[in-house]
Protein backbone atom coordinates (compact mmCIF):
# COMPACT_ATOMS: atom_id res chain seq x y z
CA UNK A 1 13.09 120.62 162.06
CA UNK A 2 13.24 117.56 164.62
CA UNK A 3 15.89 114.98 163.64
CA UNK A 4 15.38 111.27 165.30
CA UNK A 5 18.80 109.96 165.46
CA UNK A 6 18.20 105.76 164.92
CA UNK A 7 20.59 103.59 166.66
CA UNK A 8 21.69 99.55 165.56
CA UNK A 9 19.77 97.82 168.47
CA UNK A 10 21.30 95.05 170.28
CA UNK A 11 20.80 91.96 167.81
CA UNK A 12 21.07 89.59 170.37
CA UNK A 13 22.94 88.41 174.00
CA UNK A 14 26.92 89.09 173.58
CA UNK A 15 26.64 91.10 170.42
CA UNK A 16 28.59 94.20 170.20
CA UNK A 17 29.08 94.91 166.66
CA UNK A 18 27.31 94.26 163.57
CA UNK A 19 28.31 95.09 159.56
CA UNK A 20 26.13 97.43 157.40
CA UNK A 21 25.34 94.44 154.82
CA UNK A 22 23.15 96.24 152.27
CA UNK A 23 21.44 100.21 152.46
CA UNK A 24 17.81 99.74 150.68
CA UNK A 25 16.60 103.18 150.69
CA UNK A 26 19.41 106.03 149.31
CA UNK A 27 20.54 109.16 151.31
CA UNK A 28 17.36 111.52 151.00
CA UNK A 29 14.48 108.97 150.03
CA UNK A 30 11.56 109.55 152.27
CA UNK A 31 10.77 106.76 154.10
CA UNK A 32 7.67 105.01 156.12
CA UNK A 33 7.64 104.33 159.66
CA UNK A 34 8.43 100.28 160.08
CA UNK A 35 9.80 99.89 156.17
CA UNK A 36 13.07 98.10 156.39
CA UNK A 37 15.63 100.22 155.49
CA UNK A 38 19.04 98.26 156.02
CA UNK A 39 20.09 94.77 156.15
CA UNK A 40 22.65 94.44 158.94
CA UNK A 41 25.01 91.23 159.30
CA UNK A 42 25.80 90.05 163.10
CA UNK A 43 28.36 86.41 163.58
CA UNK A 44 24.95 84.69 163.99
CA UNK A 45 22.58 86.46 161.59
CA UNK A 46 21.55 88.79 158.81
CA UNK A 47 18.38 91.29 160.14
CA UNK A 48 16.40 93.66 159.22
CA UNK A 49 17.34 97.65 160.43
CA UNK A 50 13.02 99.26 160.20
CA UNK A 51 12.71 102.82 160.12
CA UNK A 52 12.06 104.14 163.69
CA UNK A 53 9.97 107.18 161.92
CA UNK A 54 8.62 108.35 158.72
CA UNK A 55 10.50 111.19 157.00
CA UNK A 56 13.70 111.94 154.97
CA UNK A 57 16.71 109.69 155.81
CA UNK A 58 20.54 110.87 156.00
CA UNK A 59 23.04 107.93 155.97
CA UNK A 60 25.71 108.10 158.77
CA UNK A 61 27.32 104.68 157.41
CA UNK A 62 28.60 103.32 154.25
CA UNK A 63 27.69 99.32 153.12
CA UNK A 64 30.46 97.07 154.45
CA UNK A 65 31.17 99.71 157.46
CA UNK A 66 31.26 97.87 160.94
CA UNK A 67 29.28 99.61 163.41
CA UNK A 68 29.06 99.14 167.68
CA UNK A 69 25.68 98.11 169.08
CA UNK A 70 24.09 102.08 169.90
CA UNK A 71 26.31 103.23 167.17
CA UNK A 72 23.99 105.74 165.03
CA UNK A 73 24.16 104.92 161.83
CA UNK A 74 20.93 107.48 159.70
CA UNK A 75 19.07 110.83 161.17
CA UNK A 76 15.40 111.36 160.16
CA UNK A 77 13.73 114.58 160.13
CA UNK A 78 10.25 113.34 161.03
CA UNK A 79 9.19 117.04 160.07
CA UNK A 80 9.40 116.68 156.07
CA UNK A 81 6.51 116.16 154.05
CA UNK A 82 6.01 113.23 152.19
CA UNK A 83 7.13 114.09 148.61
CA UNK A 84 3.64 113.97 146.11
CA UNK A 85 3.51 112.51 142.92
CA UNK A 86 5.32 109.49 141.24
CA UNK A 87 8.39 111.46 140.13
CA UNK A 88 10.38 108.44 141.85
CA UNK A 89 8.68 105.88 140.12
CA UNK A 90 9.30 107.70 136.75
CA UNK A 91 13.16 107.63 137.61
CA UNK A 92 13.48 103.86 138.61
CA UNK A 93 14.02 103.06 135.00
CA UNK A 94 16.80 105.51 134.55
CA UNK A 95 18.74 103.66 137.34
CA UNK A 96 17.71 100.62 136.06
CA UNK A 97 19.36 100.75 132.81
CA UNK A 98 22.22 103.03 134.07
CA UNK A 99 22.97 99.75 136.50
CA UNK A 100 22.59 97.33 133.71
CA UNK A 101 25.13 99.64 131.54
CA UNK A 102 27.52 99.27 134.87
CA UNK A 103 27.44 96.36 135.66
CA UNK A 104 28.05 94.61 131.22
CA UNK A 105 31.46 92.99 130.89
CA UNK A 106 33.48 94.96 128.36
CA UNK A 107 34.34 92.69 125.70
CA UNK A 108 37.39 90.34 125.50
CA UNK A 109 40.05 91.61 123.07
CA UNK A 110 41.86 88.68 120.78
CA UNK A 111 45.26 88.07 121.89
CA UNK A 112 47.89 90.22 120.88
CA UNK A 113 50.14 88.72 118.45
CA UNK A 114 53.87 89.28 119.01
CA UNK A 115 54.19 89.56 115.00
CA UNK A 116 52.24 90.97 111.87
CA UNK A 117 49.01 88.54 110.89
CA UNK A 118 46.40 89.25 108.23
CA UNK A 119 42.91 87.26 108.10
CA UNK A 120 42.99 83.65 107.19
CA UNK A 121 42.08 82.35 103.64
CA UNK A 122 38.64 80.68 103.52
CA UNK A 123 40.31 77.16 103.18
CA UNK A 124 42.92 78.14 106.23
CA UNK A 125 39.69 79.58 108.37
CA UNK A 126 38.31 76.13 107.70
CA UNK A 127 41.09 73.98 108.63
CA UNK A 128 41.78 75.69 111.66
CA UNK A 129 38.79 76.03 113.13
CA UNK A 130 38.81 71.76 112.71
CA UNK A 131 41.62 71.90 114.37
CA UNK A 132 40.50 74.40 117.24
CA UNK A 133 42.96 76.88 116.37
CA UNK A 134 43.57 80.94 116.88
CA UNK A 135 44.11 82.51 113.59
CA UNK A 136 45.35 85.13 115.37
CA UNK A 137 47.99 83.11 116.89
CA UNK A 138 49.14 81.86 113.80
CA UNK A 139 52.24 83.83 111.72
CA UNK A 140 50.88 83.98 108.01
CA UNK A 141 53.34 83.44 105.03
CA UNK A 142 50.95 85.41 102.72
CA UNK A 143 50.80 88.58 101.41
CA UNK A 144 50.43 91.08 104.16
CA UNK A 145 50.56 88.22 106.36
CA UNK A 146 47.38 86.63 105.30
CA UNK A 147 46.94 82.94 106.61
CA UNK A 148 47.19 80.34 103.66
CA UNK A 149 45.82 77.15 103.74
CA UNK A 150 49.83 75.41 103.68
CA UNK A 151 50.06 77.38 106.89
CA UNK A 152 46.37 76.11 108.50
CA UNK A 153 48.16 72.72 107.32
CA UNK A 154 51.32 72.91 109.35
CA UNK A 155 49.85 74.80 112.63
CA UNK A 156 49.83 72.67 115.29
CA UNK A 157 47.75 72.84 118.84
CA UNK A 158 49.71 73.92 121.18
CA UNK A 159 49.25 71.71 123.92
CA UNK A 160 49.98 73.76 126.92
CA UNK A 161 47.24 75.92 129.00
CA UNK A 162 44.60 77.54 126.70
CA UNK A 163 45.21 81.08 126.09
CA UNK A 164 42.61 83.65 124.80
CA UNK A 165 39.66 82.87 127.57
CA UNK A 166 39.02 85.07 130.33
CA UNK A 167 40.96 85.33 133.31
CA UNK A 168 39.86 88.16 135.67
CA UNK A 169 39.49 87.77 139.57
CA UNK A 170 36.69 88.98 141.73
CA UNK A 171 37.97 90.01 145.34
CA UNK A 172 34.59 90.60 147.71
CA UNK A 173 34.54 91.11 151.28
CA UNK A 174 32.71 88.66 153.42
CA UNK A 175 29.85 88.89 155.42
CA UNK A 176 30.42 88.92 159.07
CA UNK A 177 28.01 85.96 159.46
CA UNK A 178 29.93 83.87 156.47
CA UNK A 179 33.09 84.71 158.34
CA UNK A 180 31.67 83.63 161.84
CA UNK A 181 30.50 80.71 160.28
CA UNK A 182 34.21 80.08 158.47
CA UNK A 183 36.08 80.47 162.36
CA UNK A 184 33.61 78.39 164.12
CA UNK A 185 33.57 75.23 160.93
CA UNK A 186 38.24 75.27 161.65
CA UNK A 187 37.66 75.60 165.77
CA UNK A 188 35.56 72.57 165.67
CA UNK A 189 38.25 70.99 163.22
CA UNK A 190 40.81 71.81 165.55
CA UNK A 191 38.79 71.21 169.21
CA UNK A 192 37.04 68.29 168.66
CA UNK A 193 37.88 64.59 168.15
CA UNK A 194 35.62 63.55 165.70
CA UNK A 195 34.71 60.37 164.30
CA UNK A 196 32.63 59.79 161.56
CA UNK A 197 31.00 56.69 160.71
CA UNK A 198 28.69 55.73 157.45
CA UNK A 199 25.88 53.33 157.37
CA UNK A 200 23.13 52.65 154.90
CA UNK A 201 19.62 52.45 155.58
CA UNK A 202 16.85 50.36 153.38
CA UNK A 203 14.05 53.05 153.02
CA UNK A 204 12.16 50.72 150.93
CA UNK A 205 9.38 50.69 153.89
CA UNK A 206 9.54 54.14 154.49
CA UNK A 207 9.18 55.48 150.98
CA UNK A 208 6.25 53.62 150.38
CA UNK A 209 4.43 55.18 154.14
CA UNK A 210 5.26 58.36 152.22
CA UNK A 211 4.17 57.40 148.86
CA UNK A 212 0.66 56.58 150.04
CA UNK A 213 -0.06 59.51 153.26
CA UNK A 214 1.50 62.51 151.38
CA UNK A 215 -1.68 63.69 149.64
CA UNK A 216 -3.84 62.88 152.20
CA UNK A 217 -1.19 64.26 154.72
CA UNK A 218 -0.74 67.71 152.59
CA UNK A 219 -4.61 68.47 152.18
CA UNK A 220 -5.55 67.90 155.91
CA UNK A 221 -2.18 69.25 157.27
CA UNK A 222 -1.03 71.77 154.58
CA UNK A 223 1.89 71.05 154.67
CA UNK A 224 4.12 68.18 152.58
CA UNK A 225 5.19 65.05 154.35
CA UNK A 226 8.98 64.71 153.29
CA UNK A 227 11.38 62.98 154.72
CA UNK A 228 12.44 64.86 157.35
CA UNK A 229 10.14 64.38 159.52
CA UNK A 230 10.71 60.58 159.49
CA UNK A 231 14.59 61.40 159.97
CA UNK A 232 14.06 64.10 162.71
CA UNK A 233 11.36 61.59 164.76
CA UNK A 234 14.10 58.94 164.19
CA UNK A 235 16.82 60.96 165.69
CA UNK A 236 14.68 61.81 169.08
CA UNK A 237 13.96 58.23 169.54
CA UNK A 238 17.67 57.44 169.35
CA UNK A 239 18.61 60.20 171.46
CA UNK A 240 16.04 58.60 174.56
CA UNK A 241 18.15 55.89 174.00
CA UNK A 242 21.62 56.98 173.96
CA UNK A 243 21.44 59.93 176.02
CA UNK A 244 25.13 60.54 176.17
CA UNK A 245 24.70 62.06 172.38
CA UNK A 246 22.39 64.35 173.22
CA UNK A 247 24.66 66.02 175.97
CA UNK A 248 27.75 68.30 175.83
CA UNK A 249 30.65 68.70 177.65
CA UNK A 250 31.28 72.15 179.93
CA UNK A 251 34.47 72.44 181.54
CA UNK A 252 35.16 68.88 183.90
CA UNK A 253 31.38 68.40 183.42
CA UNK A 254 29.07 66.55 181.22
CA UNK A 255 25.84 68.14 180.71
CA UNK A 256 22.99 65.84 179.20
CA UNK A 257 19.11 66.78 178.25
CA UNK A 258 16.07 65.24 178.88
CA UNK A 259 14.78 67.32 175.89
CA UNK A 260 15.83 67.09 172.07
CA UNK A 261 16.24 70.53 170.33
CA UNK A 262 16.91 69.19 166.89
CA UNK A 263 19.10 71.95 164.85
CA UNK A 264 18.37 71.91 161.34
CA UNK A 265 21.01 73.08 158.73
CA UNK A 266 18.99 74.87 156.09
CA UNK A 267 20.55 76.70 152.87
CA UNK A 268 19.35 80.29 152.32
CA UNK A 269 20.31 83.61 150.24
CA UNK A 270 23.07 84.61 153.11
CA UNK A 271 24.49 80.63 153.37
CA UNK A 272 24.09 77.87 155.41
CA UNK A 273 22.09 78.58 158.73
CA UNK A 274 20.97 75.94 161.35
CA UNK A 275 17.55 76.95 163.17
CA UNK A 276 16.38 74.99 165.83
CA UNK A 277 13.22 72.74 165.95
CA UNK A 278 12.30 73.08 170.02
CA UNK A 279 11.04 70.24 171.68
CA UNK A 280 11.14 67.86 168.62
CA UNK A 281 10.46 64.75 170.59
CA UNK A 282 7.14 66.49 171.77
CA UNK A 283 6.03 67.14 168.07
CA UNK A 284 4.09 64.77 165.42
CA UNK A 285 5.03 64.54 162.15
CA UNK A 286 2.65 67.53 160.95
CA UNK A 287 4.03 69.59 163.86
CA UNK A 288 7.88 69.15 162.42
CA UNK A 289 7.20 68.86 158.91
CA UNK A 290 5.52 72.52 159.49
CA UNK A 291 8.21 74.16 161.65
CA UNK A 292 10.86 73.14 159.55
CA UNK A 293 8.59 74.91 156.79
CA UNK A 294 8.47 77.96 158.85
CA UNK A 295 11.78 78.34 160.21
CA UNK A 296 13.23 77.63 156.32
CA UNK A 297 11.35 80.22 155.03
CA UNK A 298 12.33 82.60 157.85
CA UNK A 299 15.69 81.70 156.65
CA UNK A 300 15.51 82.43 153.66
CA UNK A 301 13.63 86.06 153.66
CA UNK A 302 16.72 87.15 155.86
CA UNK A 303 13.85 87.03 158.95
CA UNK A 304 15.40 84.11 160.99
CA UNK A 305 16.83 85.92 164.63
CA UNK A 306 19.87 84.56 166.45
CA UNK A 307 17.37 82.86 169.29
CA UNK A 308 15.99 80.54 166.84
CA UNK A 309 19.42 79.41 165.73
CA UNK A 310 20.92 78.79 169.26
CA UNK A 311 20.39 76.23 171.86
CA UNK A 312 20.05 73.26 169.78
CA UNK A 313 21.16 69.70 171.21
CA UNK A 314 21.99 67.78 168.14
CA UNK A 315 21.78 68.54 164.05
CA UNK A 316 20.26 67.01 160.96
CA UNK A 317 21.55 68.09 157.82
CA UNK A 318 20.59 67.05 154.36
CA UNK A 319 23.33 66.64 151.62
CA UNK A 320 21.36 64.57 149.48
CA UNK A 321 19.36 67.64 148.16
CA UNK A 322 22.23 68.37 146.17
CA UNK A 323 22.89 64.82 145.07
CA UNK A 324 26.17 64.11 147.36
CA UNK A 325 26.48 60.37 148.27
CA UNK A 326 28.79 60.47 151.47
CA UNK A 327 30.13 63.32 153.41
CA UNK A 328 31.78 64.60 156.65
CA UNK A 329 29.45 67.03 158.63
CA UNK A 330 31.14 68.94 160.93
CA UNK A 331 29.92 69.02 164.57
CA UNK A 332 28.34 72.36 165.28
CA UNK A 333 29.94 73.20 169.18
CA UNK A 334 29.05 72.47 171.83
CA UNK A 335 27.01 69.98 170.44
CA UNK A 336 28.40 65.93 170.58
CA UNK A 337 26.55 64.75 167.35
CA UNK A 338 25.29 65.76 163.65
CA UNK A 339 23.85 63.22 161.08
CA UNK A 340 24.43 63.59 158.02
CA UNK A 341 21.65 62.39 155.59
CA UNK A 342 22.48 61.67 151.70
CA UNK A 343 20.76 60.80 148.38
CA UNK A 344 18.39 57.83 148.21
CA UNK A 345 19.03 55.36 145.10
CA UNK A 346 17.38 52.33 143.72
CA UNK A 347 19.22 49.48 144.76
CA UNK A 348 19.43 46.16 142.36
């Protein structure tokens, strides 16, 4: 038997530690050299853990654990067969519908009356169902408690908080990245003196550019021409000519750039991450419009590595997308800047 023990690899510069986000193989599966096999969370960014060997796998760590860069965390024996047929496949649904039968809500019970109540009279049912009312929480002067219509008369709404809906709580640990992301949002509240000013912009001009390039611009580029492209080529020009934005502050020191790495805050399965558009000033619209592309979708298959969110100079982000008209972006440190962009309306 030879057993390859596989170790969490360094994620990145001043990593130590990184959560076991989600297992996707099971204790025993066989597994492919290269197949991803783990998602691990870092404070910068979820990864992929690929099989160092093909063979059976045996789990050393449990989802949720937090494990030290070097930490060993499966053994496989690289001297097992692969298993032959599709006896797997032919078990998938079993686990399927077992998980579906795990994972329905029991039902709701009615409310438990603090007093005997029988079913309501088809001209009570009516009446209080008009009125929005329980018959459950009303006390019937019928036989056997039964509901009459004088009593659907008299019931009144009770006007305090609705009972009767459901009120469970979820409690869910979270992600090392979400909570990293959490610490650094309140240190910037509480380290910076921010200012935030709003302005609006006629895009009249700008709109119609777009309007009349953006199928000519998407079947020689392949990519679309949005908007960000004009905002991002906007926001290098500006920074040429205010250069004490695009700087930081280290120490007694101010450091500026002569280059603009424009950070990008993009939304993906794991939250909000910011890659980093290199060199933006250097690119043309196709060459920003297409990294933005890239890095987003990096972002959002869980491929996007704590290099490409680091380093950038200023940010861009883009409330509009969900229809907000004014916010408050918080700086991302060290940085000295972020715009915030927001929806675009028709003016009268």
């Amino acid at each position: 038997m030879s057993i390859l023990e596989m170790k969490v690899p360094s994620p990145g510069e001043s990593i130590s530690e990184v959560e076991i986000a989600t297992w996707l193989v099971k204790d025993g599966d066989y597994v492919e050299k290269d197949q991803a096999i783990a998602e691990v969370d870092s404070d910068k960014a979820t990864l992929e853990l690929p099989a160092e060997a093909s063979g059976i796998i045996t789990l050393k760590a449990e989802e949720g654990d937090t494990v030290a860069v070097g930490q060993v965390v499966c053994l496989i024996d690289t001297s097992a067969a692969k298993p032959s047929g599709d006896a797997p496949a032919a078990e998938a649904p079993k686990a399927e519908v077992k998980e579906e039968v795990k994972a329905a809500p029991a039902p709701v019970a009615a409310p438990a009356a603090t007093y005997a109540t029988g079913s309501a009279s088809p001209a009570a049912k009516k009446i209080l169902d008009e009125k929005n009312i329980n018959a459950a929480t009303i006390q019937g002067t019928g036989k056997d408690g039964r509901v009459t219509k004088e009593d659907a008369i008299n019931a009144v709404p009770s006007m305090g908080t609705p009972t009767g809906g459901p009120r469970g709580t979820e409690r869910k640990k979270m992600s090392m990245l979400r909570r990293k992301v959490a610490e650094r949002l309140v240190e910037a509240k509480n380290t910076t003196a921010m200012l935030t000013t709003f302005n609006e912009v006629n895009l009249t001009e700008v709109n119609k550019l777009r309007s009349e390039y953006k199928d000519a611009f998407k079947a020689k580029h392949g990519v679309s021409l949005g908007f960000m492209s004009f905002f991002t080529k906007a926001v290098t020009r500006a920074l040429e000519l205010f250069p004490d934005v695009n700087s930081m502050i280290d120490g007694q020191e101010q450091v500026k750039f002569d280059f603009a790495d424009i950070s990008i805050a993009v939304s993906g399965p794991k939250g909000l991450m910011v890659p980093v558009v290199r060199n933006a000033e250097l690119l043309s619209f196709r060459g920003i419009e297409a990294e933005i592309k890239r890095l987003a979708l990096r972002a959002r298959d869980g491929q996007i590595t704590v290099d490409e969110m680091t380093g950038g100079t200023f940010t861009i982000t883009n409330g509009g997308v969900f229809g907000s008209m004014l916010s408050t972006p918080i700086i991302n440190p060290p940085q000295s800047g972020i715009l915030g962009m927001h929806n675009i309306i028709e003016r009268p």
